[in-house]
N, C-alpha and C. Protein backbone atom coordinates (compact mmCIF):
# COMPACT_ATOMS: atom_id res chain seq x y z
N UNK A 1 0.84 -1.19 0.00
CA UNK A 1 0.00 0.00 0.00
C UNK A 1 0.88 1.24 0.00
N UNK A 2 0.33 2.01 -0.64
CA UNK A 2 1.36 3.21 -1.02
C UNK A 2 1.15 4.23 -0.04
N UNK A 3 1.98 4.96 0.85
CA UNK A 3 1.53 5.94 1.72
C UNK A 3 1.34 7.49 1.52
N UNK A 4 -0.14 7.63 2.40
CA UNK A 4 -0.75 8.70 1.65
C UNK A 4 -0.01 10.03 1.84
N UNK A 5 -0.20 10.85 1.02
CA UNK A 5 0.01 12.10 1.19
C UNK A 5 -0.43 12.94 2.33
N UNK A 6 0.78 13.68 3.28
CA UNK A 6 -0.05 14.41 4.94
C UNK A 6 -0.48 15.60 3.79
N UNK A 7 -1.31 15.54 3.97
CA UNK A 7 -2.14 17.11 3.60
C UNK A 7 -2.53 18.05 4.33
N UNK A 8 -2.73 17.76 5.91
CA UNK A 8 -3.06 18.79 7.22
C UNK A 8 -1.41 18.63 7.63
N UNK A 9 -1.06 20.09 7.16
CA UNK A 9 0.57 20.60 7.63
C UNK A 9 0.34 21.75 8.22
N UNK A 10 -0.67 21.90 9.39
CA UNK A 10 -0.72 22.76 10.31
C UNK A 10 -0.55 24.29 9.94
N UNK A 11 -0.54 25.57 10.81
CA UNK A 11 -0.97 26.50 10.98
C UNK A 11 0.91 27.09 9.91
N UNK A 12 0.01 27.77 8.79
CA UNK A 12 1.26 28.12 8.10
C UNK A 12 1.54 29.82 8.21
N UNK A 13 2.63 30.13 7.43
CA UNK A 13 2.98 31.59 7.81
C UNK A 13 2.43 32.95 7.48
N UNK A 14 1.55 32.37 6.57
CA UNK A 14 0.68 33.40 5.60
C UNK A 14 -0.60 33.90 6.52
N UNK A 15 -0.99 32.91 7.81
CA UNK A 15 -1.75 33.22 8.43
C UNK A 15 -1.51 33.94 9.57
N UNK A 16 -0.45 34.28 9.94
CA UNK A 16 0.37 35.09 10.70
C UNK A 16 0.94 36.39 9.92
N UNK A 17 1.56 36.15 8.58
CA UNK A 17 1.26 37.66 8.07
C UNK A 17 -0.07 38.16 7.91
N UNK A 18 -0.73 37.57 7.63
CA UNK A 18 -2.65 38.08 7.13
C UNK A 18 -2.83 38.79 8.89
N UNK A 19 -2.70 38.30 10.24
CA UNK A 19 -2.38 38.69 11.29
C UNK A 19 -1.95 40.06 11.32
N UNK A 20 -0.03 39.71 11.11
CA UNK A 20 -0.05 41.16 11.03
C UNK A 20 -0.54 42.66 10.21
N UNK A 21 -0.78 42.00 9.12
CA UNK A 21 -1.44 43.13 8.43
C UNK A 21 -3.15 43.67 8.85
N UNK A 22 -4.10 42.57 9.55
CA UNK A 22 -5.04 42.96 10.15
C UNK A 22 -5.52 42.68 8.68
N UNK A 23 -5.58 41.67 8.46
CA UNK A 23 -6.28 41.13 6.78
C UNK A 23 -6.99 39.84 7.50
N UNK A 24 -8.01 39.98 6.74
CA UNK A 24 -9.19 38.41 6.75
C UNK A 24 -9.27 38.22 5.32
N UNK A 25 -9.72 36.57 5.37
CA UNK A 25 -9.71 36.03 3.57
C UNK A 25 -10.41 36.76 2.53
N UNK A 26 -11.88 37.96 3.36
CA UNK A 26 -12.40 38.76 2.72
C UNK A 26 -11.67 39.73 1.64
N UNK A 27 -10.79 39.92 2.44
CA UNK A 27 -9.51 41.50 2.09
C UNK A 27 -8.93 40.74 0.62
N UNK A 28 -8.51 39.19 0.71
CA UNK A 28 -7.24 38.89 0.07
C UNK A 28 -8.29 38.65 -1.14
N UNK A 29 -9.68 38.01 -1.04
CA UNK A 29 -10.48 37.37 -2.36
C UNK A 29 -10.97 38.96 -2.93
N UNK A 30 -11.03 39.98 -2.49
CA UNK A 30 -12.01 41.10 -2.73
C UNK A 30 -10.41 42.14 -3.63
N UNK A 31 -9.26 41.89 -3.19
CA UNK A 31 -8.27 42.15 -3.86
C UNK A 31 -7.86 41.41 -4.96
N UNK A 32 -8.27 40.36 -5.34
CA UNK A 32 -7.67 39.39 -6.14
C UNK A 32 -8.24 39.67 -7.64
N UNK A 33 -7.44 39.56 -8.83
CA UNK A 33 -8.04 39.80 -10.35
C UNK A 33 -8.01 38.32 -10.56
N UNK A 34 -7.65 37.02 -9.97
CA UNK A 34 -7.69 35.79 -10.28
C UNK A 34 -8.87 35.23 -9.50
N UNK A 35 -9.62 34.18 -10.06
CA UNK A 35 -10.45 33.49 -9.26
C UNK A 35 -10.03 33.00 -7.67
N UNK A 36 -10.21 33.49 -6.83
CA UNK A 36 -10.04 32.86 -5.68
C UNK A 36 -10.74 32.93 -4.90
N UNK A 37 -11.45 31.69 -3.66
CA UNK A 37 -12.00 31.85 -3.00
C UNK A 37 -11.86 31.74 -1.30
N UNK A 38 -13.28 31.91 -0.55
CA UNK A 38 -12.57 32.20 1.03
C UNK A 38 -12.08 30.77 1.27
N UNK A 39 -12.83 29.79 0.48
CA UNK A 39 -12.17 28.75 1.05
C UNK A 39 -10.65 28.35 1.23
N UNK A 40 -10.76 28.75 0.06
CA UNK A 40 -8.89 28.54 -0.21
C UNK A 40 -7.87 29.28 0.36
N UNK A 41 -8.56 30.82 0.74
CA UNK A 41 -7.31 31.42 1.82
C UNK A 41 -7.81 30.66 3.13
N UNK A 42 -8.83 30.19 3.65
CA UNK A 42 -8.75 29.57 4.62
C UNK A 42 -7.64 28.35 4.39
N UNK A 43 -8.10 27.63 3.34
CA UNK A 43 -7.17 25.98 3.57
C UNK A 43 -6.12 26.43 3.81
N UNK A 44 -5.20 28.01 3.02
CA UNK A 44 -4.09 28.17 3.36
C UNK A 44 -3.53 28.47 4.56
N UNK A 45 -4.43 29.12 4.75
CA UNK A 45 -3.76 29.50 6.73
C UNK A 45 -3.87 28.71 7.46
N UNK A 46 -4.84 26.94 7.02
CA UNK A 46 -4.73 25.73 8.51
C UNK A 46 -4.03 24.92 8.00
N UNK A 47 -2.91 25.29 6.64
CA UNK A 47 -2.18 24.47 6.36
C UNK A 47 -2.56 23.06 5.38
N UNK A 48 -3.40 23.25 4.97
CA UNK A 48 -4.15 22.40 3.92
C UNK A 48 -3.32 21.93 2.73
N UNK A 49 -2.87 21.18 2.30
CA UNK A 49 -2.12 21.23 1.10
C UNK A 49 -2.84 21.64 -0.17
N UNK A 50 -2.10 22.82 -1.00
CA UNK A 50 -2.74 23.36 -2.06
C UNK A 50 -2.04 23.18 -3.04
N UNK A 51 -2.13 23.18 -4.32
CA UNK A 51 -1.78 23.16 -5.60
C UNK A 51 -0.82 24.15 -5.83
N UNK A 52 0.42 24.20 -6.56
CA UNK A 52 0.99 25.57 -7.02
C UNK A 52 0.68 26.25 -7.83
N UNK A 53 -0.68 26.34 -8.24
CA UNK A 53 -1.41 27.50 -8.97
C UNK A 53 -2.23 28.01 -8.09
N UNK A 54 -2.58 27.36 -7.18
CA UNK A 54 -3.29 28.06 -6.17
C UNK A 54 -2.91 28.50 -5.10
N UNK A 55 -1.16 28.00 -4.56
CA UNK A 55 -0.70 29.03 -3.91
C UNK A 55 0.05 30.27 -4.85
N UNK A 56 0.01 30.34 -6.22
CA UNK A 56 0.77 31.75 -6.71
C UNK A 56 -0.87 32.76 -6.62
N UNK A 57 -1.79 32.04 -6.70
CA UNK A 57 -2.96 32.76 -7.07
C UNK A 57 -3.03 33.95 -5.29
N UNK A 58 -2.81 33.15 -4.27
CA UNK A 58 -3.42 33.90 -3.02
C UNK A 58 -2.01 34.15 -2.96
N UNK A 59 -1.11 33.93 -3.21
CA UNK A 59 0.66 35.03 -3.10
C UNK A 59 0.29 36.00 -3.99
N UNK A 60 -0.30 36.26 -4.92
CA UNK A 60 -0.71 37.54 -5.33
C UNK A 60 -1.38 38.12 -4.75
N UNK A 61 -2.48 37.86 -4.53
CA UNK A 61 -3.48 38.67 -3.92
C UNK A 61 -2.95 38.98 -2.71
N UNK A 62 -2.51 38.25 -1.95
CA UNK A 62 -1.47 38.53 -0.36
C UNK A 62 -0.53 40.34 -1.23
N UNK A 63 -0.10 39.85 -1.59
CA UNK A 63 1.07 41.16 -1.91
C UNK A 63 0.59 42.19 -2.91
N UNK A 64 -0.66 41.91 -3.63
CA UNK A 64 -1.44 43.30 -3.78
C UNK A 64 -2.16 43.89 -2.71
N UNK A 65 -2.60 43.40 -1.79
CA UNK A 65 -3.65 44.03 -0.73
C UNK A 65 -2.36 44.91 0.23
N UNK A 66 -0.71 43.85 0.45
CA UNK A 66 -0.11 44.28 1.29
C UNK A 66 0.96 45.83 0.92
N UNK A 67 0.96 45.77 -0.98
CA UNK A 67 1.95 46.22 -1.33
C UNK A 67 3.49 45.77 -0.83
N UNK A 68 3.74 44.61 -0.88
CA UNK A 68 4.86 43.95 -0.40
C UNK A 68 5.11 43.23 -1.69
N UNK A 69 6.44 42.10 -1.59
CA UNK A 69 6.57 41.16 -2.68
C UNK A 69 6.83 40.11 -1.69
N UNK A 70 5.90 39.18 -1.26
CA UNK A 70 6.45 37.95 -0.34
C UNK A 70 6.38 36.69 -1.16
N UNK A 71 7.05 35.78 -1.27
CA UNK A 71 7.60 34.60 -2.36
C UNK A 71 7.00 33.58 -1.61
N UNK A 72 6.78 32.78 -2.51
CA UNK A 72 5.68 31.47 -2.10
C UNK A 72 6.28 30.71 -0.37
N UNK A 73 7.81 30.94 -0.56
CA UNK A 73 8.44 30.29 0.61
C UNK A 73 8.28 31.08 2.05
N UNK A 74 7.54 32.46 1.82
CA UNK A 74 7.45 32.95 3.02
C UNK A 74 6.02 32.54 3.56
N UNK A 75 5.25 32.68 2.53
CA UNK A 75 3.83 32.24 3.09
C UNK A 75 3.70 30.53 3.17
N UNK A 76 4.58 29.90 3.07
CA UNK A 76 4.21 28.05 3.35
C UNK A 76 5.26 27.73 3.33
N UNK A 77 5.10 26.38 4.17
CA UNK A 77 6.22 25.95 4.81
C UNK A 77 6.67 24.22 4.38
N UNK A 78 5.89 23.92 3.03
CA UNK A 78 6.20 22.87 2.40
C UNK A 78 6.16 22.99 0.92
């Protein structure tokens, strides 16, 4: 049997910047020109495993709302 993929990788860093900036998933989907939804900035902040089109999608929207440039490796930690 082949062993599964951990997909719950706990509380990641993007949800601690969204913290400091005083941002909710509202801020990041209502900033975004790409489809994204609350679900998905949620999965990202409890650490959910996401796709790499769907973490460049909410790393954009993260760094348009913040005016910052933060790289996929600051907001997740796998």
């Amino acid at each position: 049997m082949v062993d599964p993929i951990e997909r719950n990788l706990g509380p990641q860093p993007i949800a601690e910047i969204m913290a400091q900036h005083k941002l909710k998933a509202h801020d990041l989907v209502a900033a975004s020109t790409e489809q994204i939804t609350h679900k998905m900035v949620a999965r990202a902040c409890k650490g959910r495993r996401l796709t790499p089109n769907v973490q460049t999608k909410i790393q954009n929207a993260l760094n348009a709302t913040t005016g910052r440039q933060y790289s996929r490796s600051d907001l997740f930690n796998y």
